[in-house]
C-alpha atoms as a PDB file:
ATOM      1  CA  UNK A   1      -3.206 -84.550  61.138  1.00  0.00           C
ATOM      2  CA  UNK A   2       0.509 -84.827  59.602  1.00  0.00           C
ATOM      3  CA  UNK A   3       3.153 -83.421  61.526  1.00  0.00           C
ATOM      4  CA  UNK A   4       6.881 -83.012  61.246  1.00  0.00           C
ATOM      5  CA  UNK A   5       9.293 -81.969  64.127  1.00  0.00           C
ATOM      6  CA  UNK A   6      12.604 -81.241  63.575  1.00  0.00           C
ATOM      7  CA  UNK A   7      15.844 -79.510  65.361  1.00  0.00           C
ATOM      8  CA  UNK A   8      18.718 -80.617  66.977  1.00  0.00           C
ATOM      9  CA  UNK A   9      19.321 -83.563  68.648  1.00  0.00           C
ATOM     10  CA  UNK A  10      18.958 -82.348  73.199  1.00  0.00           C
ATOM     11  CA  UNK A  11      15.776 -80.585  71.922  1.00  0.00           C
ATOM     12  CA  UNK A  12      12.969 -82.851  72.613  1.00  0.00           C
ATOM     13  CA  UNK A  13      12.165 -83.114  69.332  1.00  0.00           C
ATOM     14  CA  UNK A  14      11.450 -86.993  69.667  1.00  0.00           C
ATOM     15  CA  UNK A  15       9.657 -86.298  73.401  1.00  0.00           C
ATOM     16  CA  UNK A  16       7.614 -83.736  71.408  1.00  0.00           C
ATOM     17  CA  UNK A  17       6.719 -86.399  68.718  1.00  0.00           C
ATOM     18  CA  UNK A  18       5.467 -88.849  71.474  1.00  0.00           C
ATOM     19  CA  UNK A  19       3.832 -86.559  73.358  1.00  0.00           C
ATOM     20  CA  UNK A  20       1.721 -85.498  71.028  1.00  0.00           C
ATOM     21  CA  UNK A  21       0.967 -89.501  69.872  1.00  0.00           C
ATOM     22  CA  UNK A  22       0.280 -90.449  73.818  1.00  0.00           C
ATOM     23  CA  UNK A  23      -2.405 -87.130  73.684  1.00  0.00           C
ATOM     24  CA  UNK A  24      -4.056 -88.718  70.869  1.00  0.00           C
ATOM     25  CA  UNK A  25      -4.468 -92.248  72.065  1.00  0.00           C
ATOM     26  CA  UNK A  26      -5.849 -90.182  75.198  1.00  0.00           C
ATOM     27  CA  UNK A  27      -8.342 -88.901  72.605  1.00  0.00           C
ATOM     28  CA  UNK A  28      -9.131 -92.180  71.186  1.00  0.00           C
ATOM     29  CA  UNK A  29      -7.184 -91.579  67.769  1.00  0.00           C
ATOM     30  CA  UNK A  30      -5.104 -93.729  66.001  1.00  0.00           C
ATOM     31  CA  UNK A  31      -1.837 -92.352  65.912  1.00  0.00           C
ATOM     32  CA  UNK A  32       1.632 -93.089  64.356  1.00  0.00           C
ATOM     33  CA  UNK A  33       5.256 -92.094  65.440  1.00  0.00           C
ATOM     34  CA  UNK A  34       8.171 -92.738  63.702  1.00  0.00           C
ATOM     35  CA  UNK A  35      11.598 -91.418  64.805  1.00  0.00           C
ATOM     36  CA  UNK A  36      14.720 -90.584  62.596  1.00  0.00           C
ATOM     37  CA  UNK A  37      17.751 -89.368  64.012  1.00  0.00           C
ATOM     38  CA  UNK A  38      21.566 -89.466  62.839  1.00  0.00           C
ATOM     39  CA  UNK A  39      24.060 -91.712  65.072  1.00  0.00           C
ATOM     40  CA  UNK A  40      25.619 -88.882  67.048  1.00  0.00           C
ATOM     41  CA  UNK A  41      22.060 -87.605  68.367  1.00  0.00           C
ATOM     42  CA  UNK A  42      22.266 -85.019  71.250  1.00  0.00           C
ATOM     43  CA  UNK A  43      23.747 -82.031  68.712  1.00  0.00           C
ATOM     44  CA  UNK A  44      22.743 -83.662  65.709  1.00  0.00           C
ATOM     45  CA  UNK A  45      19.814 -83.458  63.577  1.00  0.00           C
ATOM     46  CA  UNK A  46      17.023 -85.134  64.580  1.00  0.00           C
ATOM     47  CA  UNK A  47      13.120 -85.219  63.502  1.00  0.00           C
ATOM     48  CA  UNK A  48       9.956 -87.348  64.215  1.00  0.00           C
ATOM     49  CA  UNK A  49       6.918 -87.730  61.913  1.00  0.00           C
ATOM     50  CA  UNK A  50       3.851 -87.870  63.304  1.00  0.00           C
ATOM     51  CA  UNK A  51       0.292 -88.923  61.972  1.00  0.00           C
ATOM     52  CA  UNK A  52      -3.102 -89.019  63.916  1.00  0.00           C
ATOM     53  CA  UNK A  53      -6.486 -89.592  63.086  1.00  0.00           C
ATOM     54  CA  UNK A  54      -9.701 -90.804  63.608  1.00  0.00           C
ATOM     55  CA  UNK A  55      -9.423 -93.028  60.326  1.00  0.00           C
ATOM     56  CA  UNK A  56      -6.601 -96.144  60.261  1.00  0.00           C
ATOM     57  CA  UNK A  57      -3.332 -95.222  59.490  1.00  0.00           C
ATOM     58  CA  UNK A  58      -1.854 -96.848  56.410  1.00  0.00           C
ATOM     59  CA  UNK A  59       1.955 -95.824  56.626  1.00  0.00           C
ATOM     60  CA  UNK A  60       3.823 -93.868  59.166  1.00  0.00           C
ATOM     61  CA  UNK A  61       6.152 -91.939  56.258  1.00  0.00           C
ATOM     62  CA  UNK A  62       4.762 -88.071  55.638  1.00  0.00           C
ATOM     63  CA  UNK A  63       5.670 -85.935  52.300  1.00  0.00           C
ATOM     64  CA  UNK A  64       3.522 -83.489  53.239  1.00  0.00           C
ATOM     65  CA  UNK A  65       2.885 -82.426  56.555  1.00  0.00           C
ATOM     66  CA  UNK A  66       0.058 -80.257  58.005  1.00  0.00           C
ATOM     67  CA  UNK A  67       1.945 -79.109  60.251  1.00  0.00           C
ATOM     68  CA  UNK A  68       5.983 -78.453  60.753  1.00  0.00           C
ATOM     69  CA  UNK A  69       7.864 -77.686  64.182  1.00  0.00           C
ATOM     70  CA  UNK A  70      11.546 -76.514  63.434  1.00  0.00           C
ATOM     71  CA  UNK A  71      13.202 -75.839  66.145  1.00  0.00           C
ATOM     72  CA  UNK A  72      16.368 -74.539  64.337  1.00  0.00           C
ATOM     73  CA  UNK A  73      17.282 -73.215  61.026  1.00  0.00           C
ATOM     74  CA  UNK A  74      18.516 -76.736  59.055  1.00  0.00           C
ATOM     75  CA  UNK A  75      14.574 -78.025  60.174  1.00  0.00           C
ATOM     76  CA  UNK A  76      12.630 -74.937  58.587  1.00  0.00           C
ATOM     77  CA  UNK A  77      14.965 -75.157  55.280  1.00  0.00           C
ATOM     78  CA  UNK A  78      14.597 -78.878  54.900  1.00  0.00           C
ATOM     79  CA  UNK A  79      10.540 -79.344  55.388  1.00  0.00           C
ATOM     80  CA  UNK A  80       9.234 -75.924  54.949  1.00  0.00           C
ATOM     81  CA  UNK A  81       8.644 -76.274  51.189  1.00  0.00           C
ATOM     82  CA  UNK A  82       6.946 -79.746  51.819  1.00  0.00           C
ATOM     83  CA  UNK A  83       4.026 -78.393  54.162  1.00  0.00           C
ATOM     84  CA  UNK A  84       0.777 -78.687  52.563  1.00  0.00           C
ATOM     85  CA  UNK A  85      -0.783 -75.340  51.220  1.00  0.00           C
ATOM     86  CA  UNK A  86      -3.185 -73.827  54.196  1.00  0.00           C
ATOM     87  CA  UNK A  87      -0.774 -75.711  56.459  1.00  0.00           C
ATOM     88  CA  UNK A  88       1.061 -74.491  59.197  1.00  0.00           C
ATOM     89  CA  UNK A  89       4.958 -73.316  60.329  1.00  0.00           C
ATOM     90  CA  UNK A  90       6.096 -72.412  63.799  1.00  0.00           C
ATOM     91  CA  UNK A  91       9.364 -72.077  64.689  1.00  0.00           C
ATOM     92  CA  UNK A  92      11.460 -71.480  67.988  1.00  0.00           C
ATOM     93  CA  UNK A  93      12.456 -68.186  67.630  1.00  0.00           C
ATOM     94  CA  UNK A  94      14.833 -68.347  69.829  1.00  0.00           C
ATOM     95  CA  UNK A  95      17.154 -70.233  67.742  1.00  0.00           C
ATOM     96  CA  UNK A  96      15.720 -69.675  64.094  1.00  0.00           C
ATOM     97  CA  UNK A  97      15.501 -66.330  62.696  1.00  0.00           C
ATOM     98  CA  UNK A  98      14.854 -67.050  59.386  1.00  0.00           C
ATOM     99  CA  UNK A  99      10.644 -66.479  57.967  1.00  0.00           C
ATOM    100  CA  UNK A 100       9.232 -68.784  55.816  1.00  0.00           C
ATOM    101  CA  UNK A 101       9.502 -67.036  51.946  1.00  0.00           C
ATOM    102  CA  UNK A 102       5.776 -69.290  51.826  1.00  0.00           C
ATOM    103  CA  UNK A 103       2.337 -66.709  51.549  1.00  0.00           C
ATOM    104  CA  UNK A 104       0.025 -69.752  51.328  1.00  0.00           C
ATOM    105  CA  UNK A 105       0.597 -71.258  54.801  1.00  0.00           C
ATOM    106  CA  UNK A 106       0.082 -69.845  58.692  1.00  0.00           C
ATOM    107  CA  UNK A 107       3.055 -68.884  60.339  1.00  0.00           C
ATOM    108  CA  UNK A 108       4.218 -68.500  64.324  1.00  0.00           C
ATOM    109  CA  UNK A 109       7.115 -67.359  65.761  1.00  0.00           C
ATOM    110  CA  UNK A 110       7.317 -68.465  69.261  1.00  0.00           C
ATOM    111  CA  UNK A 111      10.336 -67.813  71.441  1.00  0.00           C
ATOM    112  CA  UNK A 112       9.411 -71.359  73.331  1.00  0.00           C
ATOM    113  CA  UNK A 113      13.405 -71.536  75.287  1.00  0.00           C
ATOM    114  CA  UNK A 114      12.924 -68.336  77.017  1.00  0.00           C
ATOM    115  CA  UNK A 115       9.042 -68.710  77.928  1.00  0.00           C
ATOM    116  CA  UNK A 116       9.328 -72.283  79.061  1.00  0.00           C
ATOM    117  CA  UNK A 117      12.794 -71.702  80.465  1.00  0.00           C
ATOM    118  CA  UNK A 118      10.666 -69.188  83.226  1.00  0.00           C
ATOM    119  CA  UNK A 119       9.026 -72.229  84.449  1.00  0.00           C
ATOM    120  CA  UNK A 120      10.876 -75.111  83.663  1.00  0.00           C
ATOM    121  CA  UNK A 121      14.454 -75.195  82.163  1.00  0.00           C
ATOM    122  CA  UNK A 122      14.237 -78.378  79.999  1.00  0.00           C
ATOM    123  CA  UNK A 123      10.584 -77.740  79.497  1.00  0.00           C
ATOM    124  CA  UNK A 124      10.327 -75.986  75.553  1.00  0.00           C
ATOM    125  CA  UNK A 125       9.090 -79.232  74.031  1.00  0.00           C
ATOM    126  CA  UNK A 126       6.408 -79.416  76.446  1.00  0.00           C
ATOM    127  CA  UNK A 127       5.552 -75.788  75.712  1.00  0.00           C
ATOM    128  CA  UNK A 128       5.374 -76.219  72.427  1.00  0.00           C
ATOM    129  CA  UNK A 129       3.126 -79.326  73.061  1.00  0.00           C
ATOM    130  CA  UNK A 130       1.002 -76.780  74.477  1.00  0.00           C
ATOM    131  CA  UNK A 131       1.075 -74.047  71.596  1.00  0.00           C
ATOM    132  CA  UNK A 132      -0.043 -76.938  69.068  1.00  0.00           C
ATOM    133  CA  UNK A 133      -3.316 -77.629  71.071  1.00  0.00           C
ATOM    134  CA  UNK A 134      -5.076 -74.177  69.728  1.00  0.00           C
ATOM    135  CA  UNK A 135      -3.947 -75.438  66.368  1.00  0.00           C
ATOM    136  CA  UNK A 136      -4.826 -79.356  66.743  1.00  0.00           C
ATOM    137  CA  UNK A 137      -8.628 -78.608  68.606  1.00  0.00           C
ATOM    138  CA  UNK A 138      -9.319 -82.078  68.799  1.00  0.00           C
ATOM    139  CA  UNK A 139      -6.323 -82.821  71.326  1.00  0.00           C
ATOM    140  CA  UNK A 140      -7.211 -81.467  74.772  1.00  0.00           C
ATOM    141  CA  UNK A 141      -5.575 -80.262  77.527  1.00  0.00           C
ATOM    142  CA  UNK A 142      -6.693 -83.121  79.474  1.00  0.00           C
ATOM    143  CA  UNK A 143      -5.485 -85.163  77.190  1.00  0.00           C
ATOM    144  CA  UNK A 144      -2.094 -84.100  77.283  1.00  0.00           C
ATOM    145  CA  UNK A 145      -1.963 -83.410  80.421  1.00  0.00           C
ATOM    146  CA  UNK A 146      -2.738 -87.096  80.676  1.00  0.00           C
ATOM    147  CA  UNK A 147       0.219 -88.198  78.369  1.00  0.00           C
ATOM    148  CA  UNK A 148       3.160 -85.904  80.108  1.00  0.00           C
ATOM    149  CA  UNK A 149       2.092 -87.996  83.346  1.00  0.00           C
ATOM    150  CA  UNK A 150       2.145 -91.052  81.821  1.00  0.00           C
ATOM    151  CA  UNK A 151       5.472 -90.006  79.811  1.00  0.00           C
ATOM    152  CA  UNK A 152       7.059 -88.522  83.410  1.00  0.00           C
ATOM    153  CA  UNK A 153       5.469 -91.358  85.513  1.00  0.00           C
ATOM    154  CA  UNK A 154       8.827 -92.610  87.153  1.00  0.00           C
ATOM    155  CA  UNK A 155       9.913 -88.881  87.403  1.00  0.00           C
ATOM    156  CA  UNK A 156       6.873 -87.307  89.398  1.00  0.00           C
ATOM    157  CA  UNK A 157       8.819 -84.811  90.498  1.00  0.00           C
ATOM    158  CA  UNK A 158       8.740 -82.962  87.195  1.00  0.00           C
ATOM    159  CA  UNK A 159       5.088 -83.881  86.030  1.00  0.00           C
ATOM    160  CA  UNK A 160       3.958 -79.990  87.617  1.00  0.00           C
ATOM    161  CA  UNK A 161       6.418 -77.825  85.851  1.00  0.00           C
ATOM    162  CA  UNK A 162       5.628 -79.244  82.882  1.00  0.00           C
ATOM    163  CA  UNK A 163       1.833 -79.299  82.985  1.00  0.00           C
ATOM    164  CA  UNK A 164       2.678 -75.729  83.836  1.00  0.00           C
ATOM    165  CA  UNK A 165       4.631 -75.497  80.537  1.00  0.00           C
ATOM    166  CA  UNK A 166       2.001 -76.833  78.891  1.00  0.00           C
ATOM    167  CA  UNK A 167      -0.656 -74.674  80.023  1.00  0.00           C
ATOM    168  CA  UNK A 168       1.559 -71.809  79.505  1.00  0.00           C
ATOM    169  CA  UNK A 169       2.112 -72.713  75.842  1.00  0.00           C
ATOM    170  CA  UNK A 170      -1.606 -73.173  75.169  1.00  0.00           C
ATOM    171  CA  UNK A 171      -2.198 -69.940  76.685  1.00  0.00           C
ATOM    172  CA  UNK A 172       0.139 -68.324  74.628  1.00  0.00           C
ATOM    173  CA  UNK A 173      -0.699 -69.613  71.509  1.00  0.00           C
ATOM    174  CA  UNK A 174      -4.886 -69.289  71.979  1.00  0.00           C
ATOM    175  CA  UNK A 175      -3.399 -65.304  72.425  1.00  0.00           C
ATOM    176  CA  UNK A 176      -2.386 -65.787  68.446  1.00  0.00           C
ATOM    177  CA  UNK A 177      -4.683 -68.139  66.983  1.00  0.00           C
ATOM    178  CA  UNK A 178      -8.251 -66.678  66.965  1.00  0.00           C
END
């Protein structure tokens, strides 16, 4: 699986990225993360490619995702022409409003700020972690529950509300992808 997450830098975005590489090496997959962010960072752009599979990994660099996570409205014009046909788009609808012009991939609008913000303020990435696991079906929940402990291990106190999130998200999205 190729994936691409994108938004602004304060978002997660990179968290995102590495939560979804910890979940596979929970899964026994080889995974790949590679980061790429401008110098300014927290209100900046910022995006994370991410690879896993049960086959070695040759290079970290995607052209064509799978999968893309834009999280605002620079992301989903940058990548959205680059995701493989059959592929997938979800944005946070919260900030983008713009719908893919693409009839050949699968497309989700989730408003992940406001539902994750219900449960934990600082918790959309996580969320959206969750929404991708309907999509991914060979990460589990276990698995990434797993990686957000290992991620939040010298923060305990936050490991609940976001395994909430995450559950949450997965709920949500299971509601959409049938």
């Amino acid at each position: 699986m190729k994936i691409i997450i994108s938004g602004f830098g304060g978002q997660g975005v990179l968290s995102l990225g590495k939560f979804i590489s910890y979940s596979a090496i929970e899964e026994n997959l080889n995974t790949s993360w590679l980061p790429s962010y401008g110098p300014e960072m927290r209100g900046g752009t910022a995006n994370c490619s991410v690879i896993y599979s049960a086959e070695e990994i040759a290079a970290p660099v995607i052209d064509k995702p799978d999968v893309l996570i834009a999280f605002n409205e620079p992301s989903l014009a940058k990548f959205e022409n680059s995701v493989v046909p059959g592929g997938v788009i979800i944005i946070n609808s919260d900030i983008v409003h713009t719908k893919t012009t693409r009839k050949d991939v699968k497309f989700y609008e989730i408003p992940v700020d406001t539902l994750a913000s219900a449960i934990n303020k600082r918790g959309a990435n996580v969320y959206m972690l969750g929404a991708l696991l309907p999509i991914f079906k060979d990460i589990t929940v276990e698995a990434a529950t797993k990686a957000i402990e290992h991620v939040f291990e010298s923060k305990p106190k936050v490991i609940p509300a976001n395994i909430e999130c995450l559950k949450a998200g997965c709920e949500y999205m299971t509601k959409l992808v049938k």
